[in-house]
N, C-alpha and C. Protein backbone atom coordinates (compact mmCIF):
# COMPACT_ATOMS: atom_id res chain seq x y z
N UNK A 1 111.94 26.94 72.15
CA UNK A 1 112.93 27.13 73.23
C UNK A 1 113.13 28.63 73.51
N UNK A 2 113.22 29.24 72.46
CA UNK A 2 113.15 30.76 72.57
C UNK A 2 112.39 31.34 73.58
N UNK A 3 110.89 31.07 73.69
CA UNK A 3 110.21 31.38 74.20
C UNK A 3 109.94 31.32 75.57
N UNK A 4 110.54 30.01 76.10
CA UNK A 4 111.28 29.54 77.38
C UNK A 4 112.39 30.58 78.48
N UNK A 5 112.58 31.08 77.11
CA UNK A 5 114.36 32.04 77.33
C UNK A 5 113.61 33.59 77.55
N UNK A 6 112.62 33.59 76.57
CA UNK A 6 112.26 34.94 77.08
C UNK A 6 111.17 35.03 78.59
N UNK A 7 111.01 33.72 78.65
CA UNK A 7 109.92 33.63 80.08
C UNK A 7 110.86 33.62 81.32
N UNK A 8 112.29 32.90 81.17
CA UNK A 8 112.92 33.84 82.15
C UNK A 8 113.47 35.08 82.66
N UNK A 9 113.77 35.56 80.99
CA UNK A 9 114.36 36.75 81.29
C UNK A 9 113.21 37.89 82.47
N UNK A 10 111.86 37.48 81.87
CA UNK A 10 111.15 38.41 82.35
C UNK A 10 110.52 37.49 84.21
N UNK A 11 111.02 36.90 84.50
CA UNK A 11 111.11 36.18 85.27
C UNK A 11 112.18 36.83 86.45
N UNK A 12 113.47 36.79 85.90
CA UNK A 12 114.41 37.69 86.89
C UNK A 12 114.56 38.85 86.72
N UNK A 13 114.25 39.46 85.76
CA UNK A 13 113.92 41.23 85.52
C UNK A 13 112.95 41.39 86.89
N UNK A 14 112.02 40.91 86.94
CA UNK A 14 110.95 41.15 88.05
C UNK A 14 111.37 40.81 89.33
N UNK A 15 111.92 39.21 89.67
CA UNK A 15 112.23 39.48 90.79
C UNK A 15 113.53 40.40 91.10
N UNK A 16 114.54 40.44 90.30
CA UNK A 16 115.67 41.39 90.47
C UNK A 16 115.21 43.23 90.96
N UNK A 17 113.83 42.85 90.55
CA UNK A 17 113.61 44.52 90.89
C UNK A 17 112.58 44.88 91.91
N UNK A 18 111.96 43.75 92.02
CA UNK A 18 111.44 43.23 93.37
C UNK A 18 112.64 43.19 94.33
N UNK A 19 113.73 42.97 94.59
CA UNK A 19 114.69 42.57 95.32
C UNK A 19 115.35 44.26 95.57
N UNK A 20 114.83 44.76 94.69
CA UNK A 20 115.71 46.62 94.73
C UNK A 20 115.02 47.28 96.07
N UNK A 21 115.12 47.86 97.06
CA UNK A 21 114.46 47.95 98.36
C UNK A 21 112.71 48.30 98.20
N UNK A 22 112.95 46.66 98.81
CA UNK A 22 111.76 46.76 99.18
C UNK A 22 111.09 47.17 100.31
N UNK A 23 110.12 46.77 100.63
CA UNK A 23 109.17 47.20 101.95
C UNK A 23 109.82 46.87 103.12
N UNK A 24 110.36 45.41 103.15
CA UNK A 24 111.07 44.99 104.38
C UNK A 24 111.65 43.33 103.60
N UNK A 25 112.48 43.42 103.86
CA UNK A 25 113.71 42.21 103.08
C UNK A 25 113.18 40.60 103.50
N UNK A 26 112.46 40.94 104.84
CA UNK A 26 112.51 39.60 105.66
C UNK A 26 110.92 39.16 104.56
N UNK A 27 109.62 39.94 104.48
CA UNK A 27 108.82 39.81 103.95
C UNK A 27 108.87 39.44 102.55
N UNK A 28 109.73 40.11 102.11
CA UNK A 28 110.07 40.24 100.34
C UNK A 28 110.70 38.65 99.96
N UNK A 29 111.69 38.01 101.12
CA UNK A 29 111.96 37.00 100.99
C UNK A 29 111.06 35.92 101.16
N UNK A 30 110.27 35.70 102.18
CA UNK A 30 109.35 34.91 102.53
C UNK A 30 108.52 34.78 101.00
N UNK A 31 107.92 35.81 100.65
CA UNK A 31 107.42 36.48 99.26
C UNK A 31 107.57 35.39 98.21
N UNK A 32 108.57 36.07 97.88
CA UNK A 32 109.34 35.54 96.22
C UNK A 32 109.75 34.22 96.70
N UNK A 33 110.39 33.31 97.35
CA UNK A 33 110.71 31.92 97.82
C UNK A 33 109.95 31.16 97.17
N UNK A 34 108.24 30.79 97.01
CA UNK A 34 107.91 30.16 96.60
C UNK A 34 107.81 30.00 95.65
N UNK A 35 108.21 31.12 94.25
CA UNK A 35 108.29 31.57 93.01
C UNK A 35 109.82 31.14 92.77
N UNK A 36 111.04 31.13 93.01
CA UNK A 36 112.38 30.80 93.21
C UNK A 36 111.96 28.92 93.21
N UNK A 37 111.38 28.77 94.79
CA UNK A 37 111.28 27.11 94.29
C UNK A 37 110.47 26.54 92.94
N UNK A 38 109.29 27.33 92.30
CA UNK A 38 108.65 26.49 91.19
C UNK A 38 109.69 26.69 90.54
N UNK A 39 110.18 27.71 90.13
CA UNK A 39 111.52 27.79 88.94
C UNK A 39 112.57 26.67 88.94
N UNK A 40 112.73 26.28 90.04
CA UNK A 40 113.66 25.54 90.16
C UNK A 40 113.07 23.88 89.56
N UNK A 41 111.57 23.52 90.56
CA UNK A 41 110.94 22.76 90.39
C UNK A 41 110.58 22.16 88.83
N UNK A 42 110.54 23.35 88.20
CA UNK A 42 109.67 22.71 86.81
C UNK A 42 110.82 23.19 86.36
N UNK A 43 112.01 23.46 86.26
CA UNK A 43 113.26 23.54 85.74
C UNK A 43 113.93 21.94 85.73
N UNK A 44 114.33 21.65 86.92
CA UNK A 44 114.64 20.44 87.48
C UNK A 44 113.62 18.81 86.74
N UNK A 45 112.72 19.39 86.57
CA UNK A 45 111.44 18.42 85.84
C UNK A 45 111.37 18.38 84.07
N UNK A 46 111.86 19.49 83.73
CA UNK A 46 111.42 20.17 82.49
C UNK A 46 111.76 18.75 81.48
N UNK A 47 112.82 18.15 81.51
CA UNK A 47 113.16 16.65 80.38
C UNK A 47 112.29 15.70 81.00
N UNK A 48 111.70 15.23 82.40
CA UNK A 48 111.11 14.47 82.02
C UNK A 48 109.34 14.51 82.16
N UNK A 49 109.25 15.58 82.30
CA UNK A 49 107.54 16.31 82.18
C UNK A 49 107.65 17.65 81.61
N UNK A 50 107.70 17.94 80.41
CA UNK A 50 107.60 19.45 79.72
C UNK A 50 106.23 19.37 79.72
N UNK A 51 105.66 20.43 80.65
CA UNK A 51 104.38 20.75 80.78
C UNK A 51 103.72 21.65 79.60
N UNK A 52 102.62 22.33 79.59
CA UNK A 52 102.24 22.81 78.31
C UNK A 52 102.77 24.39 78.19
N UNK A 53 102.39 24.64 77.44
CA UNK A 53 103.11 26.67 76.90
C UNK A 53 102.33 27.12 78.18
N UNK A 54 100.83 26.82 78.07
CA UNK A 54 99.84 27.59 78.46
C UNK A 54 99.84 27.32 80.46
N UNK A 55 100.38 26.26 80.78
CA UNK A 55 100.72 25.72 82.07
C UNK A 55 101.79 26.82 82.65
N UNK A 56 103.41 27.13 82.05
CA UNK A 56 104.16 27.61 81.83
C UNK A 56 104.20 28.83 82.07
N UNK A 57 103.21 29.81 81.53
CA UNK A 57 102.78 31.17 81.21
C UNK A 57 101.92 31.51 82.50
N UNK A 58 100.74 30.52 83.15
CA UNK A 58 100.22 30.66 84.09
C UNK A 58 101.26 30.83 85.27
N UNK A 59 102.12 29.87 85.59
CA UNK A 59 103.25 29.78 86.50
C UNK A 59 103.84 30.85 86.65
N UNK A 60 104.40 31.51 85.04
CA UNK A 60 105.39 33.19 84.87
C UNK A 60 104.13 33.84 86.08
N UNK A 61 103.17 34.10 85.06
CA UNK A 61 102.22 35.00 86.22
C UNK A 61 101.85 34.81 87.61
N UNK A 62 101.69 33.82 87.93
CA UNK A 62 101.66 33.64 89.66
C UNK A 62 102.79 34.04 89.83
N UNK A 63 104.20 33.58 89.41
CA UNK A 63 105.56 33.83 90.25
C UNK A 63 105.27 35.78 90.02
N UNK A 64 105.31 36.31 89.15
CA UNK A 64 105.61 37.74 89.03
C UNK A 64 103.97 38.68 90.29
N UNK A 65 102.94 38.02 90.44
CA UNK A 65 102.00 38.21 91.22
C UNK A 65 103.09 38.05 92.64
N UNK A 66 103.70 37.10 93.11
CA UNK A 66 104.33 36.75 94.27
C UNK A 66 105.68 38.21 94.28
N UNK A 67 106.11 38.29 93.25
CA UNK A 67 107.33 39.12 93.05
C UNK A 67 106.87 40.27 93.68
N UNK A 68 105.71 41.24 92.91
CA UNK A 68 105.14 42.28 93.17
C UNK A 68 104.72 42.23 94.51
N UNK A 69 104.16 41.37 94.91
CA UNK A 69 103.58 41.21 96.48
C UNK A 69 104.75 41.39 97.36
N UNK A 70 105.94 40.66 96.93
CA UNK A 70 107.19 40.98 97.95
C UNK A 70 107.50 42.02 98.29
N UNK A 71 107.87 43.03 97.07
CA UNK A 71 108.40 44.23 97.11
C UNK A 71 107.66 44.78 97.62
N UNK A 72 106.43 45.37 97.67
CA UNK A 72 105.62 46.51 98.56
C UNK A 72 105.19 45.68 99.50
N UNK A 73 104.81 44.53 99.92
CA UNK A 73 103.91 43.71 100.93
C UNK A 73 102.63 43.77 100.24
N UNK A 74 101.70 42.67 100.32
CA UNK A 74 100.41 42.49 99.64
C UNK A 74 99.52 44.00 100.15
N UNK A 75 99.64 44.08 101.62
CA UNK A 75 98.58 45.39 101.59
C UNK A 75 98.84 46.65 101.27
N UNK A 76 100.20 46.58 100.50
CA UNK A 76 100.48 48.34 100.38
C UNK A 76 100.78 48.25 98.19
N UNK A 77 100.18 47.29 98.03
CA UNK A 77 100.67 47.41 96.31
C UNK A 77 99.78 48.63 95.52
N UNK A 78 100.43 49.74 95.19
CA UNK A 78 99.86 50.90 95.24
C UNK A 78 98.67 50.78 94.41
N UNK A 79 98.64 50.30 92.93
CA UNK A 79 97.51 49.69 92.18
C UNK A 79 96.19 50.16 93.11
N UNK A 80 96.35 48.73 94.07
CA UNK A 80 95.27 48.02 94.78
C UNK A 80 94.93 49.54 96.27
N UNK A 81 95.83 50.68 96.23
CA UNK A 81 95.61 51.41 97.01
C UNK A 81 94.33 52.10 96.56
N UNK A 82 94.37 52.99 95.11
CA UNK A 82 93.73 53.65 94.56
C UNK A 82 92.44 52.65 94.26
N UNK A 83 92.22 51.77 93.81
CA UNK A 83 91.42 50.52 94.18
C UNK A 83 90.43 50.51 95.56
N UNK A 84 91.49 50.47 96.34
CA UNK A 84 90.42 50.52 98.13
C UNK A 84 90.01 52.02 97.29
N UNK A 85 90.48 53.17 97.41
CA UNK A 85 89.95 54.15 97.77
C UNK A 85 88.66 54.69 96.81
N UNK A 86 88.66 54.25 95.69
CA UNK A 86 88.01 54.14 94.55
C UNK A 86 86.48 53.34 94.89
N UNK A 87 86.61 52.39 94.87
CA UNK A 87 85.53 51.54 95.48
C UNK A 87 85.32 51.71 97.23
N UNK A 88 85.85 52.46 98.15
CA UNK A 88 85.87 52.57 99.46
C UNK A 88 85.81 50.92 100.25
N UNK A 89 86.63 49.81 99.97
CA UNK A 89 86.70 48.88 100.39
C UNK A 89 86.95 48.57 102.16
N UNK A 90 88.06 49.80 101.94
CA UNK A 90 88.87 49.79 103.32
C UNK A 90 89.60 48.76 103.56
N UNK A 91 90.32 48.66 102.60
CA UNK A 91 91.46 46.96 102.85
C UNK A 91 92.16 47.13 101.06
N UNK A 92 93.34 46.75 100.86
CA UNK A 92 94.27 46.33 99.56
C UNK A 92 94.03 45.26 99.61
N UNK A 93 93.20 44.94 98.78
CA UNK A 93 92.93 43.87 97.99
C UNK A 93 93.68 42.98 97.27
N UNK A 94 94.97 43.38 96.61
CA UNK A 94 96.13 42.59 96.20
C UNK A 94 96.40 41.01 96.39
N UNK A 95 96.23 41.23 98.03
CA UNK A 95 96.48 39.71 98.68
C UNK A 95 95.26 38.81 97.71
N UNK A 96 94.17 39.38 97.61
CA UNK A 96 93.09 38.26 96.95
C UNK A 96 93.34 38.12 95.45
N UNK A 97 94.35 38.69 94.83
CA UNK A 97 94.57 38.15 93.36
C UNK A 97 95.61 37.36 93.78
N UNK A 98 96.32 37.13 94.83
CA UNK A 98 97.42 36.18 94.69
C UNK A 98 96.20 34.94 95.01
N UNK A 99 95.53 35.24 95.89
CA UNK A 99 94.97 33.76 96.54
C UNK A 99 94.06 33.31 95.14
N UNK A 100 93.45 34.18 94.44
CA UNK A 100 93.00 33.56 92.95
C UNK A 100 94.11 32.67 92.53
N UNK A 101 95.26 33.26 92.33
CA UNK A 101 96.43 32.66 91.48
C UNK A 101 96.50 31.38 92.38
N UNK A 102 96.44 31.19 93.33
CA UNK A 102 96.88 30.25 94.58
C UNK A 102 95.99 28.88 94.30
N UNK A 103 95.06 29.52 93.48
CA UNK A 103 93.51 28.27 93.55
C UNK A 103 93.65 27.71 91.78
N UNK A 104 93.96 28.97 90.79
CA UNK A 104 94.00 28.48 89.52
C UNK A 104 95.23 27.79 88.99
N UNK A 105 96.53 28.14 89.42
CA UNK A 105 97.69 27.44 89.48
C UNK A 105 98.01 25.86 89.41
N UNK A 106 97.34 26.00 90.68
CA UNK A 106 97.73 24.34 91.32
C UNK A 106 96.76 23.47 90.78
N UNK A 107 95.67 24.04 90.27
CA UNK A 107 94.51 23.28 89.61
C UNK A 107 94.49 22.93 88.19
N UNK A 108 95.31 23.96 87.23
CA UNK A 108 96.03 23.70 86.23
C UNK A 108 96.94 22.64 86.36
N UNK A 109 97.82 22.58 87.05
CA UNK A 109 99.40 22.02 86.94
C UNK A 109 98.78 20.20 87.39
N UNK A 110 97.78 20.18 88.54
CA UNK A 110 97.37 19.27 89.18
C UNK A 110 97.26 18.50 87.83
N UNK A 111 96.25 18.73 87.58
CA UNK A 111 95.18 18.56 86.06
C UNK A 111 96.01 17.77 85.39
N UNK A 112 96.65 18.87 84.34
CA UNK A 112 97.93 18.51 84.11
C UNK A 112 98.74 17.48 84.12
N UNK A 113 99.17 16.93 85.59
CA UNK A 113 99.72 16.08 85.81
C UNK A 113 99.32 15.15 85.81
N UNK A 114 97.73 14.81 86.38
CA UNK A 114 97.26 13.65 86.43
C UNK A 114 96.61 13.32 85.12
N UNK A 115 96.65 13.74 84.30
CA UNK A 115 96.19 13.18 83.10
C UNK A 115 97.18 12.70 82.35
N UNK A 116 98.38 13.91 81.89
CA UNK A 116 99.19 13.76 80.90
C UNK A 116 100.41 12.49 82.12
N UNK A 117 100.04 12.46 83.05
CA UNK A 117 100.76 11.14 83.35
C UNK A 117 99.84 9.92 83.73
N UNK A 118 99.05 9.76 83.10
CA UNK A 118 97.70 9.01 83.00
C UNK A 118 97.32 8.18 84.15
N UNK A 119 97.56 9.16 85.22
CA UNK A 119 97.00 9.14 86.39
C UNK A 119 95.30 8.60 86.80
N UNK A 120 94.87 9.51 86.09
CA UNK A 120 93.25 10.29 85.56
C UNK A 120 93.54 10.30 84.77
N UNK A 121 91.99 9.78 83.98
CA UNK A 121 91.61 10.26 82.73
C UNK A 121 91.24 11.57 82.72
N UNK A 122 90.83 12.61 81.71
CA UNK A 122 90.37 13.27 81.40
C UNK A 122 89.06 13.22 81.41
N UNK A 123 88.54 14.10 82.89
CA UNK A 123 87.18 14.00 83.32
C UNK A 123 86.65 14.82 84.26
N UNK A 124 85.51 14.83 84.89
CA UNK A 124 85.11 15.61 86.03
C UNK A 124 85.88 15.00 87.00
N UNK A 125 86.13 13.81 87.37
CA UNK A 125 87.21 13.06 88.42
C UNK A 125 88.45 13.54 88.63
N UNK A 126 89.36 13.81 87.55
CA UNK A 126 90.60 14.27 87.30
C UNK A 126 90.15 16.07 87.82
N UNK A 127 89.11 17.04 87.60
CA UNK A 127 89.02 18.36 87.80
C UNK A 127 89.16 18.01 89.36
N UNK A 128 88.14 17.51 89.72
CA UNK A 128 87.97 17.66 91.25
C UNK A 128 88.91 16.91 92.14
N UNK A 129 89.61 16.24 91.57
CA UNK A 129 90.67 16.04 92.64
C UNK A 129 91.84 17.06 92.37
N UNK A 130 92.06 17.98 91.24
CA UNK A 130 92.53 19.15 91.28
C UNK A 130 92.31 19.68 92.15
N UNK A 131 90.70 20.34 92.01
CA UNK A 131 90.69 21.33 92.59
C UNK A 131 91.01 21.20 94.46
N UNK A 132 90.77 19.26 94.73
CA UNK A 132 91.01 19.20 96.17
C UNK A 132 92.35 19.34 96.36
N UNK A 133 93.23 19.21 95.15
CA UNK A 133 94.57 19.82 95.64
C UNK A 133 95.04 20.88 95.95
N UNK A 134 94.49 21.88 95.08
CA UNK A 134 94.78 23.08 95.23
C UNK A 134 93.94 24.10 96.69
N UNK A 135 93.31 23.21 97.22
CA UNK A 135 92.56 23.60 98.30
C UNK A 135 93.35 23.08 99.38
N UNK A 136 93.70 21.79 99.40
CA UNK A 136 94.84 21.49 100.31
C UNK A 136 96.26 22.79 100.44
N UNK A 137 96.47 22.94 99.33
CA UNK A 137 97.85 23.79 99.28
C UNK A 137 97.26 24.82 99.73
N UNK A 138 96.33 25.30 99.56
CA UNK A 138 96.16 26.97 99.64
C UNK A 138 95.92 26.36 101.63
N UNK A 139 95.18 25.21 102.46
CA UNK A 139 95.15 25.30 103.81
C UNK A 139 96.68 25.49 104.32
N UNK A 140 97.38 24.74 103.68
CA UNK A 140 98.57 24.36 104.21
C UNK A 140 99.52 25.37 104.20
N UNK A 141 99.41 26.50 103.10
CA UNK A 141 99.86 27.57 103.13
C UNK A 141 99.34 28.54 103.91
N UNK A 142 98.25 28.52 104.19
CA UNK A 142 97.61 28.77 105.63
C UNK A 142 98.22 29.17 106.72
N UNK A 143 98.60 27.22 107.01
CA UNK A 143 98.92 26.97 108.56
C UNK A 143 100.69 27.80 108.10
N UNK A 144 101.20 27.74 106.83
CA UNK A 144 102.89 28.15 106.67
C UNK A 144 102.49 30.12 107.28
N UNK A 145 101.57 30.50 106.75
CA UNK A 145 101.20 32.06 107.16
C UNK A 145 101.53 32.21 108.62
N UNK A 146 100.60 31.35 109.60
CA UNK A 146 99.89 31.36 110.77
C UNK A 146 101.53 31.01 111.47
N UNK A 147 102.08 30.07 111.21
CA UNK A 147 103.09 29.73 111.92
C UNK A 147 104.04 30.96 111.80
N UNK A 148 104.14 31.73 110.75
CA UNK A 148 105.07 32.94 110.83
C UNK A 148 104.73 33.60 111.59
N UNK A 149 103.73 34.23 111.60
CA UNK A 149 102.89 35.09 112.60
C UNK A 149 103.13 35.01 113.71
N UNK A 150 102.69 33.91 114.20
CA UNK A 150 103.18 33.61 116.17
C UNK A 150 104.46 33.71 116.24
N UNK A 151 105.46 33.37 115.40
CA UNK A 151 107.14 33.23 115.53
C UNK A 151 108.07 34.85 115.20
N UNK A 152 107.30 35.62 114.81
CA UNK A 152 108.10 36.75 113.67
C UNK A 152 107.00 37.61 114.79
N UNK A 153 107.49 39.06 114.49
CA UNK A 153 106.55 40.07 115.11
C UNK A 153 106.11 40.96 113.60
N UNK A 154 106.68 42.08 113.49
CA UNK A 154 106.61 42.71 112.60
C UNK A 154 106.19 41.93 110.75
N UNK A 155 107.56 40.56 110.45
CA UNK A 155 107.37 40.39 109.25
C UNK A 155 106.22 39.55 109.31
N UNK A 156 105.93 38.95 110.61
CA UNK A 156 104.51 37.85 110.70
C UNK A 156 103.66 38.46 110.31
N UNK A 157 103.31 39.97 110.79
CA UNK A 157 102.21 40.97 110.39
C UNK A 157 102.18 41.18 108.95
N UNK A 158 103.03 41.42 108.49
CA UNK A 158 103.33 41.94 106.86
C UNK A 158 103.05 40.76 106.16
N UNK A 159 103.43 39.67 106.64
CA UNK A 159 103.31 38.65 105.46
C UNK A 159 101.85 37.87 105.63
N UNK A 160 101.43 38.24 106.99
CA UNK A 160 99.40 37.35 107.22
C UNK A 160 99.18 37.80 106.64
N UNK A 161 99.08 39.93 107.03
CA UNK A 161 98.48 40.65 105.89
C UNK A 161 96.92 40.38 105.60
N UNK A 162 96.61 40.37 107.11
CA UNK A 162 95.24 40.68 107.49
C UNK A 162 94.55 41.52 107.25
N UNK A 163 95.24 42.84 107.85
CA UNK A 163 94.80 44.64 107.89
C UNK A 163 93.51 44.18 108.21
N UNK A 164 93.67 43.16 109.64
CA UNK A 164 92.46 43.92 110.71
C UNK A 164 91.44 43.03 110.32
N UNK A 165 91.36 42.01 109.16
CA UNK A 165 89.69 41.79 108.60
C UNK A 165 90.15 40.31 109.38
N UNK A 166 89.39 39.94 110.54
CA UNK A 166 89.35 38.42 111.15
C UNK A 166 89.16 37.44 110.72
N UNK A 167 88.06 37.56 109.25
CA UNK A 167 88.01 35.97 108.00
C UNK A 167 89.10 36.19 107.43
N UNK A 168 90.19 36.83 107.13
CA UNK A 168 91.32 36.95 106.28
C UNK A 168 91.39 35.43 105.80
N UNK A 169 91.38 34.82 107.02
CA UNK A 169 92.26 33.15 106.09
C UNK A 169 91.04 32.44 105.43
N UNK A 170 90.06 32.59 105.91
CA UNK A 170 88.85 31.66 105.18
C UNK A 170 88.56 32.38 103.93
N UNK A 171 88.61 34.25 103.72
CA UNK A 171 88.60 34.38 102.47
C UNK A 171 89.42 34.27 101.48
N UNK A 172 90.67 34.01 102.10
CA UNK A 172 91.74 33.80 101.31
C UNK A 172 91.30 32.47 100.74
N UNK A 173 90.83 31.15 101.90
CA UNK A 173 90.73 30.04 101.15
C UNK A 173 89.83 30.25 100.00
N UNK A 174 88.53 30.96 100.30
CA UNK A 174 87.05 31.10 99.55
C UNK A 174 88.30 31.29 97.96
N UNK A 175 89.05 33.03 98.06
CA UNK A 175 89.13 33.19 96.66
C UNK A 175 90.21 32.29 96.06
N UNK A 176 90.77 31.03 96.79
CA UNK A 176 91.92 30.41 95.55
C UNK A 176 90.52 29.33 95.35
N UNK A 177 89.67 29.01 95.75
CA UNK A 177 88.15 28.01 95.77
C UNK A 177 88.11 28.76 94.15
N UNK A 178 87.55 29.69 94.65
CA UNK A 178 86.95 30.42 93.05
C UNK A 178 88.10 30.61 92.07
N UNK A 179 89.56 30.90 92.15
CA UNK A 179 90.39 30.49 91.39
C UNK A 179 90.57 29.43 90.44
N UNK A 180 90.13 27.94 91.67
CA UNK A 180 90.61 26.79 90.89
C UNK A 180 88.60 26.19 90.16
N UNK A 181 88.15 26.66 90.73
CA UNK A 181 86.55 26.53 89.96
C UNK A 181 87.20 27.54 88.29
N UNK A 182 87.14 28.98 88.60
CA UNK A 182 87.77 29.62 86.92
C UNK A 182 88.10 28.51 86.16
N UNK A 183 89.58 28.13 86.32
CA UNK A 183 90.55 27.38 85.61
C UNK A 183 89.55 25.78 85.40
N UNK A 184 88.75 25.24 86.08
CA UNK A 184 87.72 24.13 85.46
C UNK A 184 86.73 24.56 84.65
N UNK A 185 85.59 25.52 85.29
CA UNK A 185 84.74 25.77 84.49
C UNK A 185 85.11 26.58 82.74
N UNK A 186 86.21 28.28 83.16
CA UNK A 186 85.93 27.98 82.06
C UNK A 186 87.43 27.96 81.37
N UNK A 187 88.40 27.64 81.70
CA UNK A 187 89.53 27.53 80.95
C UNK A 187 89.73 25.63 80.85
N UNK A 188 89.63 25.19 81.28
CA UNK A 188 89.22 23.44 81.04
C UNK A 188 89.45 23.08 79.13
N UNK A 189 88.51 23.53 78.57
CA UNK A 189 88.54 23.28 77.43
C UNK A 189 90.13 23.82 76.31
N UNK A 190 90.39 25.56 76.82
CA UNK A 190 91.85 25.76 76.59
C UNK A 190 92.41 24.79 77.02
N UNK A 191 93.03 24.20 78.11
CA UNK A 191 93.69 23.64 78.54
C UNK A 191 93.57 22.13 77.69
N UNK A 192 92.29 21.69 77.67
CA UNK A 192 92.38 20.12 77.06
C UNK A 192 93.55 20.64 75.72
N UNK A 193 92.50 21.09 74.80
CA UNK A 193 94.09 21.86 73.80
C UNK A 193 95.34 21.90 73.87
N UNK A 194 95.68 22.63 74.50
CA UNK A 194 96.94 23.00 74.78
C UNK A 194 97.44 21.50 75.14
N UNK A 195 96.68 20.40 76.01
CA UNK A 195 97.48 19.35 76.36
C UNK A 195 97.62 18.26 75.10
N UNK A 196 95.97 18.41 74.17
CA UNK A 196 96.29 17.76 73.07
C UNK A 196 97.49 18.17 72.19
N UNK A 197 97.80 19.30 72.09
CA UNK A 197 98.75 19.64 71.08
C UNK A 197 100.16 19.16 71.63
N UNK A 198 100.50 19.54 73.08
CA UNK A 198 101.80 19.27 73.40
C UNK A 198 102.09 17.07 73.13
N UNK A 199 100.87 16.19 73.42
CA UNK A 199 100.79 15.13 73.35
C UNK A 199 100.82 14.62 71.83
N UNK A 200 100.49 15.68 70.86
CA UNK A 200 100.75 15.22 69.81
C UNK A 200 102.06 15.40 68.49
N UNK A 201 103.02 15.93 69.46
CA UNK A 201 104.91 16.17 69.00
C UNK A 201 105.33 14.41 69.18
């Protein structure tokens, strides 16, 4: 339980300082929101699906990936500045570790769910309808981008977070693709673990 306690603390340390002025409030919110709802989500769930440590820990890190993205906006996270300029990319790259997180996340948790609620067995069947979940979410978060965009002027810009490159959304889909492939090919076997152990309390 301890350990639970310290995954929030460092949970609202981040967004609390994410929330200290950021880039633009309207973006920062849009941002962190979806990190605020899993908290709530697998909070709200936690007695009657306690998911695994290692499920848990993935989640901390996507939400604090989303945190950081709020506060500066995905294309200005300074890291990823020295990064473009280093490699001469010509684009902050940032946005594509969230869309990793976007693909390995949901493919974990999917997994996850459909097994340890014996949905699916434990199989190539159970991976790949993961991973078609997490490909669904990452379109659908998509069309949630695209719809800001036409509606918002300024925070629509900040939060597509294009900077100009016209595949933006198909590579975004490509890298949560290769996200949720990672988390099958080679974290699969961690994970069986981690689910055997929590199934055997």
């Amino acid at each position: 339980m301890n350990r639970y306690r310290f995954m929030l603390v460092i949970f609202f340390a981040v967004l609390i300082w994410s929330g200290i002025n950021p880039h633009d409030y309207g973006v920062w919110f849009l941002e962190v929101v979806p990190g605020v709802i899993a908290l709530l989500l697998f909070g709200l769930t936690y007695k009657k699906l306690r998911f695994t440590d290692m499920a848990y820990i993935v989640i901390l890190v996507h939400c604090l990936i989303l945190f950081v993205g709020g506060h500066y906006t995905y294309a200005r996270v300074p890291l990823f500045d020295y990064v473009r300029e280093f490699f001469d990319t010509g684009r902050n790259s940032y946005d594509k570790i969230g869309h990793l997180a976007q693909g390995f996340t949901p493919v974990l948790v999917a997994r996850e769910f459909l097994i340890r609620k014996k949905i699916m067995a434990n199989g190539p069947w159970s991976s790949v309808a993961a991973v078609s979940f997490a490909m669904a979410f990452s379109a659908f978060y998509e069309i949630i981008e695209w719809f800001v965009a036409i509606s918002t002027t300024t925070v629509g810009d900040d939060f597509l977070g294009t900077q100009g490159y016209i595949w933006d959304t198909q590579a975004d889909m490509f890298w949560a693709l290769i996200g949720g492939l990672v988390m099958v090919f080679i974290f699969k076997g961690m994970h069986d673990k981690a689910i055997g152990k929590i199934e055997s309390y």
